[in-house]
Structures are given as C-alpha cells and as structure tokens.
C-alpha atoms as a PDB file:
ATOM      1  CA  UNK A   1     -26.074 135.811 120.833  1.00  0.00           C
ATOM      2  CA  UNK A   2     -22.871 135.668 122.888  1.00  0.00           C
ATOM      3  CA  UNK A   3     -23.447 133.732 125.848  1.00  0.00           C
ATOM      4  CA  UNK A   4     -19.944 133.599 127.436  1.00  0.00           C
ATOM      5  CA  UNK A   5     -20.623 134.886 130.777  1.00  0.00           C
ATOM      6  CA  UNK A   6     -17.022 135.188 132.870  1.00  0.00           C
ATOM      7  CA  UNK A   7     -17.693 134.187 136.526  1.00  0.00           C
ATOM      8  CA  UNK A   8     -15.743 134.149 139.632  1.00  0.00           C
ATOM      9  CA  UNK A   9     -15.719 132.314 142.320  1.00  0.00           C
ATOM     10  CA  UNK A  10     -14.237 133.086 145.438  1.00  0.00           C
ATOM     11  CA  UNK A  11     -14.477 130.894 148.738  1.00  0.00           C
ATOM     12  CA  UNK A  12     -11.557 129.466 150.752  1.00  0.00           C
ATOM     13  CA  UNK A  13     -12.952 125.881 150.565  1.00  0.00           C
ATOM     14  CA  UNK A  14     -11.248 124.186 147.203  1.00  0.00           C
ATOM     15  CA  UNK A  15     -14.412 121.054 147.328  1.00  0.00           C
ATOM     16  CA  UNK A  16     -16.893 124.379 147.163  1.00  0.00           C
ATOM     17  CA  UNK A  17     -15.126 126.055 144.556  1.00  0.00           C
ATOM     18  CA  UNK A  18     -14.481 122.812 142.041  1.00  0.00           C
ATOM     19  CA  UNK A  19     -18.264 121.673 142.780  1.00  0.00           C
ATOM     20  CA  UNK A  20     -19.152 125.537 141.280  1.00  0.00           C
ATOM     21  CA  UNK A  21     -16.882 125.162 138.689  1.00  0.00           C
ATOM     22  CA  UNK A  22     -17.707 122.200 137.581  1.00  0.00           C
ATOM     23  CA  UNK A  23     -21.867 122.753 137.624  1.00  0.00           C
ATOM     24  CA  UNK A  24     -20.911 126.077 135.839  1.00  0.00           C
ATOM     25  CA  UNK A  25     -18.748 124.107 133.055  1.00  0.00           C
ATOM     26  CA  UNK A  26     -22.034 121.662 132.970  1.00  0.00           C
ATOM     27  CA  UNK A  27     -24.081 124.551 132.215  1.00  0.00           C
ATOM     28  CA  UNK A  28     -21.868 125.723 129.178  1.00  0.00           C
ATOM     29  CA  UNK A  29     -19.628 128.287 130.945  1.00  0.00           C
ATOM     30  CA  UNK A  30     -16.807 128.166 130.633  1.00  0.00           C
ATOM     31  CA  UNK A  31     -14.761 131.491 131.546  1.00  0.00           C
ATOM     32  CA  UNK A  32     -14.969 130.736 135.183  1.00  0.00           C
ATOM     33  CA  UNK A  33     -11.699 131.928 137.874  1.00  0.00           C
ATOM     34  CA  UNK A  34     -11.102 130.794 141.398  1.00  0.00           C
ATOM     35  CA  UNK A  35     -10.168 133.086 143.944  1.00  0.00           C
ATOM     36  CA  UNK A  36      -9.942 131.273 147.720  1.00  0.00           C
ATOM     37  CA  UNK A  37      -9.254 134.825 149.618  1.00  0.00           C
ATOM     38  CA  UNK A  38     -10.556 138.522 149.522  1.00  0.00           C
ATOM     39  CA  UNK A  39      -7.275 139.856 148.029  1.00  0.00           C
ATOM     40  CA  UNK A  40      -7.705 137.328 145.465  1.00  0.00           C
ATOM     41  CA  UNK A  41     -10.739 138.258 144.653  1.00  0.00           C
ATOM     42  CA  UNK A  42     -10.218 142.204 144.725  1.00  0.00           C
ATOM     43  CA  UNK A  43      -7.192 141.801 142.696  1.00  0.00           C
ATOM     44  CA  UNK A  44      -9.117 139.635 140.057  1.00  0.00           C
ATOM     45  CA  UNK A  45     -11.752 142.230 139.920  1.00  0.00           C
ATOM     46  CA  UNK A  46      -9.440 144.659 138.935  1.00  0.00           C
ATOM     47  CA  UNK A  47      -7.506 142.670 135.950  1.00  0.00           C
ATOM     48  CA  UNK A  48     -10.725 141.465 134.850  1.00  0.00           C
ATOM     49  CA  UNK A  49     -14.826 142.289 134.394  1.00  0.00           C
ATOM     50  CA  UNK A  50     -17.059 139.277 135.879  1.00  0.00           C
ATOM     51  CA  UNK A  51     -20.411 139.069 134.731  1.00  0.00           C
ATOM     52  CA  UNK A  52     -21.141 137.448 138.133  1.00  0.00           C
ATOM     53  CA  UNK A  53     -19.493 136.625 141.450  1.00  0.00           C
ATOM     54  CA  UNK A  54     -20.197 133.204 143.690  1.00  0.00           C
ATOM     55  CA  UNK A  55     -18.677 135.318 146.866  1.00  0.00           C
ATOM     56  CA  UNK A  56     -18.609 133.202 150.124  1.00  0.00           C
ATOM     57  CA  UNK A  57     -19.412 135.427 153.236  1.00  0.00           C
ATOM     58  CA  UNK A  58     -16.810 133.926 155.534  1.00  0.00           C
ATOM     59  CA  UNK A  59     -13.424 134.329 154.032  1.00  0.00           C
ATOM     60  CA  UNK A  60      -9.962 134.062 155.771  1.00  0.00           C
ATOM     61  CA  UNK A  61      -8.895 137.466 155.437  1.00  0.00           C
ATOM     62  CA  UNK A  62     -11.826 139.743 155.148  1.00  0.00           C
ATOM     63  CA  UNK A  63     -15.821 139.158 155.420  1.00  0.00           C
ATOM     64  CA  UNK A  64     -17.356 138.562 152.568  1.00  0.00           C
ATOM     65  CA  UNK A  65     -20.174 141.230 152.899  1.00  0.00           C
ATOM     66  CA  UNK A  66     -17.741 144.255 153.650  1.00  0.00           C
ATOM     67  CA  UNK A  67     -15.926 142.954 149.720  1.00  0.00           C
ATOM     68  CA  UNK A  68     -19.630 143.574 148.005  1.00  0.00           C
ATOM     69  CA  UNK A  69     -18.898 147.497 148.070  1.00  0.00           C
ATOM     70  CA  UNK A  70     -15.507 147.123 146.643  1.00  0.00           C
ATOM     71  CA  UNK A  71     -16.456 145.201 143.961  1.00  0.00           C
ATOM     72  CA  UNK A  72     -19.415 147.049 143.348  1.00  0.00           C
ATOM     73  CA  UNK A  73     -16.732 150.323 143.324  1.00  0.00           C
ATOM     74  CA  UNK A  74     -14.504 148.135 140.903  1.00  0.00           C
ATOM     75  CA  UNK A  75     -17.633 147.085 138.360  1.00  0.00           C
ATOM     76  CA  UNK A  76     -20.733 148.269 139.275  1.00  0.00           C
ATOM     77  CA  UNK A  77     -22.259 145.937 136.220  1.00  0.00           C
ATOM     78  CA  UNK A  78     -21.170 142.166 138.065  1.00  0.00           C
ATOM     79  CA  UNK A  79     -23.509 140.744 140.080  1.00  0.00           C
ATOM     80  CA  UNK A  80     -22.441 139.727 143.848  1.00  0.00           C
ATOM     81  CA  UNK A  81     -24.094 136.270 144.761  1.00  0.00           C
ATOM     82  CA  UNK A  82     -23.489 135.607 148.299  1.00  0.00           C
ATOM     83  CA  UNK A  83     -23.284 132.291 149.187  1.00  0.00           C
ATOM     84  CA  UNK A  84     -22.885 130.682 153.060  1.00  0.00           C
ATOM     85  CA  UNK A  85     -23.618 127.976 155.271  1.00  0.00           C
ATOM     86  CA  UNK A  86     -25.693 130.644 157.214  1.00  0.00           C
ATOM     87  CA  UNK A  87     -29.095 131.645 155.641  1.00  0.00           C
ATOM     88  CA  UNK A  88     -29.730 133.644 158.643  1.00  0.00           C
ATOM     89  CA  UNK A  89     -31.867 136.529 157.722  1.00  0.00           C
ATOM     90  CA  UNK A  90     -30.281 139.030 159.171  1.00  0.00           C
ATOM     91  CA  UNK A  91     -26.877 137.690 156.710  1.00  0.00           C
ATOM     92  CA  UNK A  92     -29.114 137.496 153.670  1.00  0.00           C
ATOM     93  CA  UNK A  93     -30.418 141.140 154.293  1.00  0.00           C
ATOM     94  CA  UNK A  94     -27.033 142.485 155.580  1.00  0.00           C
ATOM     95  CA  UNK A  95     -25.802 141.174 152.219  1.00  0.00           C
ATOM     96  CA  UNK A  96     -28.231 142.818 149.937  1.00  0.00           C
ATOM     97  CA  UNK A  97     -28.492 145.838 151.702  1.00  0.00           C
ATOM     98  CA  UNK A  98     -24.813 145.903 150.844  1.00  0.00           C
ATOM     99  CA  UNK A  99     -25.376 145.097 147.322  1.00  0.00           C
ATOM    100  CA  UNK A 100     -25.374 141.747 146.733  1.00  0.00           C
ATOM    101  CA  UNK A 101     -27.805 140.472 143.514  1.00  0.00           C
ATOM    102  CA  UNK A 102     -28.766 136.858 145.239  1.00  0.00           C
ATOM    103  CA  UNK A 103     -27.940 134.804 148.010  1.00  0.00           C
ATOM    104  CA  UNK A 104     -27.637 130.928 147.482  1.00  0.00           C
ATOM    105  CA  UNK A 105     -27.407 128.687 151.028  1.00  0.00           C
ATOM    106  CA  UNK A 106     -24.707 125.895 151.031  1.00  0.00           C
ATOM    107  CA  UNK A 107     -25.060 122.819 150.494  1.00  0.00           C
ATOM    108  CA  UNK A 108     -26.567 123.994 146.837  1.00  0.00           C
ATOM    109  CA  UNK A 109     -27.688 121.990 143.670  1.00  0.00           C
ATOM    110  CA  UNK A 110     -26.773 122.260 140.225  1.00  0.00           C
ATOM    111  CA  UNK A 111     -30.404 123.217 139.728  1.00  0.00           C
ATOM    112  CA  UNK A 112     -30.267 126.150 142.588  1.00  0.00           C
ATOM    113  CA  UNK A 113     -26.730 127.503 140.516  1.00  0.00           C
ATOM    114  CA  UNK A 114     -28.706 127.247 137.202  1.00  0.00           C
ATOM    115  CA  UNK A 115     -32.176 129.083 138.575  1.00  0.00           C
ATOM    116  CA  UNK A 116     -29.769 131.752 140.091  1.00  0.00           C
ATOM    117  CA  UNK A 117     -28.433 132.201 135.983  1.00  0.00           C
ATOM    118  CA  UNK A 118     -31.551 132.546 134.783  1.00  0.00           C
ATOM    119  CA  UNK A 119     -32.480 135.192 136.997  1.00  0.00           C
ATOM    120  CA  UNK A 120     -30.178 137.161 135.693  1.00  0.00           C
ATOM    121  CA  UNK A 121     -29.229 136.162 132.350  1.00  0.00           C
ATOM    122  CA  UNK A 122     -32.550 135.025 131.300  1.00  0.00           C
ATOM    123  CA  UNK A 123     -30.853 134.455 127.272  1.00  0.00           C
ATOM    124  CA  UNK A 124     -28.607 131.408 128.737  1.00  0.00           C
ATOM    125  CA  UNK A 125     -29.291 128.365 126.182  1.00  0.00           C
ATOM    126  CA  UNK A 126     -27.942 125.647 128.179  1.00  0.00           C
ATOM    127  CA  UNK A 127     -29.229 126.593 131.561  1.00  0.00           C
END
C-alpha cells in the first residue's frame, strides 16, 4: 500500500510552516512543499497534485478562504485544511462552506496534525 501522501503547506509564517513540516516528516511523510503566499500556492497547485493542503486563512496577498475555490477548480481530489489563529465560527463555517475538508486552530500538536491524517487517510501506518 503506497502511503506517500504529497502535502502542501502554505502560510507566510516560516516557524508555522517548519513546525508542519517537521511533525509531517515525524509521521513518515515525506513529499511535503512550502508555499508562504497565495501565488505560491496557486502556482504549486498547478505543477503539482497535493493529496492535502495545510492553507493558513490570513495570507499576505490574498485570503486564504477565497484560494479554497481555486484549488478546488485546480484538483478537486486535495483536501483544503484551513488552519488560523481564529477558530471563530463564523471562519470555520465560512471555510467549509467554501470547501475546505478540516479546520485545525493554531497553536496545534503533533497529535491534532496526525488525527486530522487519519480522518482522511485512515490507511496511514505511521500516524
């Protein structure tokens, strides 16, 4: 069983994206891309298929939420994971009404990352 899941992460604070990185690499992925911008990201989307996205709300040049329908139009198949500092409800429903797959709240655990995994890839070995 092939678990090599490709994942992206995209959020414009680097101390965010290597803690994700690295919890991902603990759990035995290790096809995993940075992106700190939404042109980053869209342009990654379209040179590559990720099985899942980490996608901050609050990016630099765009908002995170309006990027879920272009990725979505890119590869319907990757799930969107919003992540934010804000768990307000009206952000976490915004998001999936938009799309989104999950919603993790910052500061997050290796063990939140891993349960969000799971959900979705219920086969992982090491998670």
């Amino acid at each position: 069983m092939d678990t090599q899941l490709s994942i992206l992460i995209v959020d414009d604070v680097s101390t965010v994206r290597s803690f994700l990185s690295q919890t991902l690499m603990h759990l035995g992925i290790e096809n995993v891309k940075e992106a700190s911008t939404a042109k980053q990201c869209i342009s990654e989307c379209q040179s590559a298929n990720y099985n899942m996205i980490f996608l901050d709300i609050e990016l630099p040049d765009g908002d995170g939420k309006e990027l879920i329908a272009q990725i979505n139009d890119i590869n319907p198949e990757t799930n969107v994971v919003m992540v934010s500092a804000h768990s307000a409800v009206e952000n976490v429903k915004e998001a999936i009404d938009k799309g989104a797959k999950g919603f993790v709240v910052k500061p997050f655990t290796p063990k939140k990352i891993a349960a969000m995994l799971k959900k979705f890839y219920p086969d992982l070995e090491n998670v």
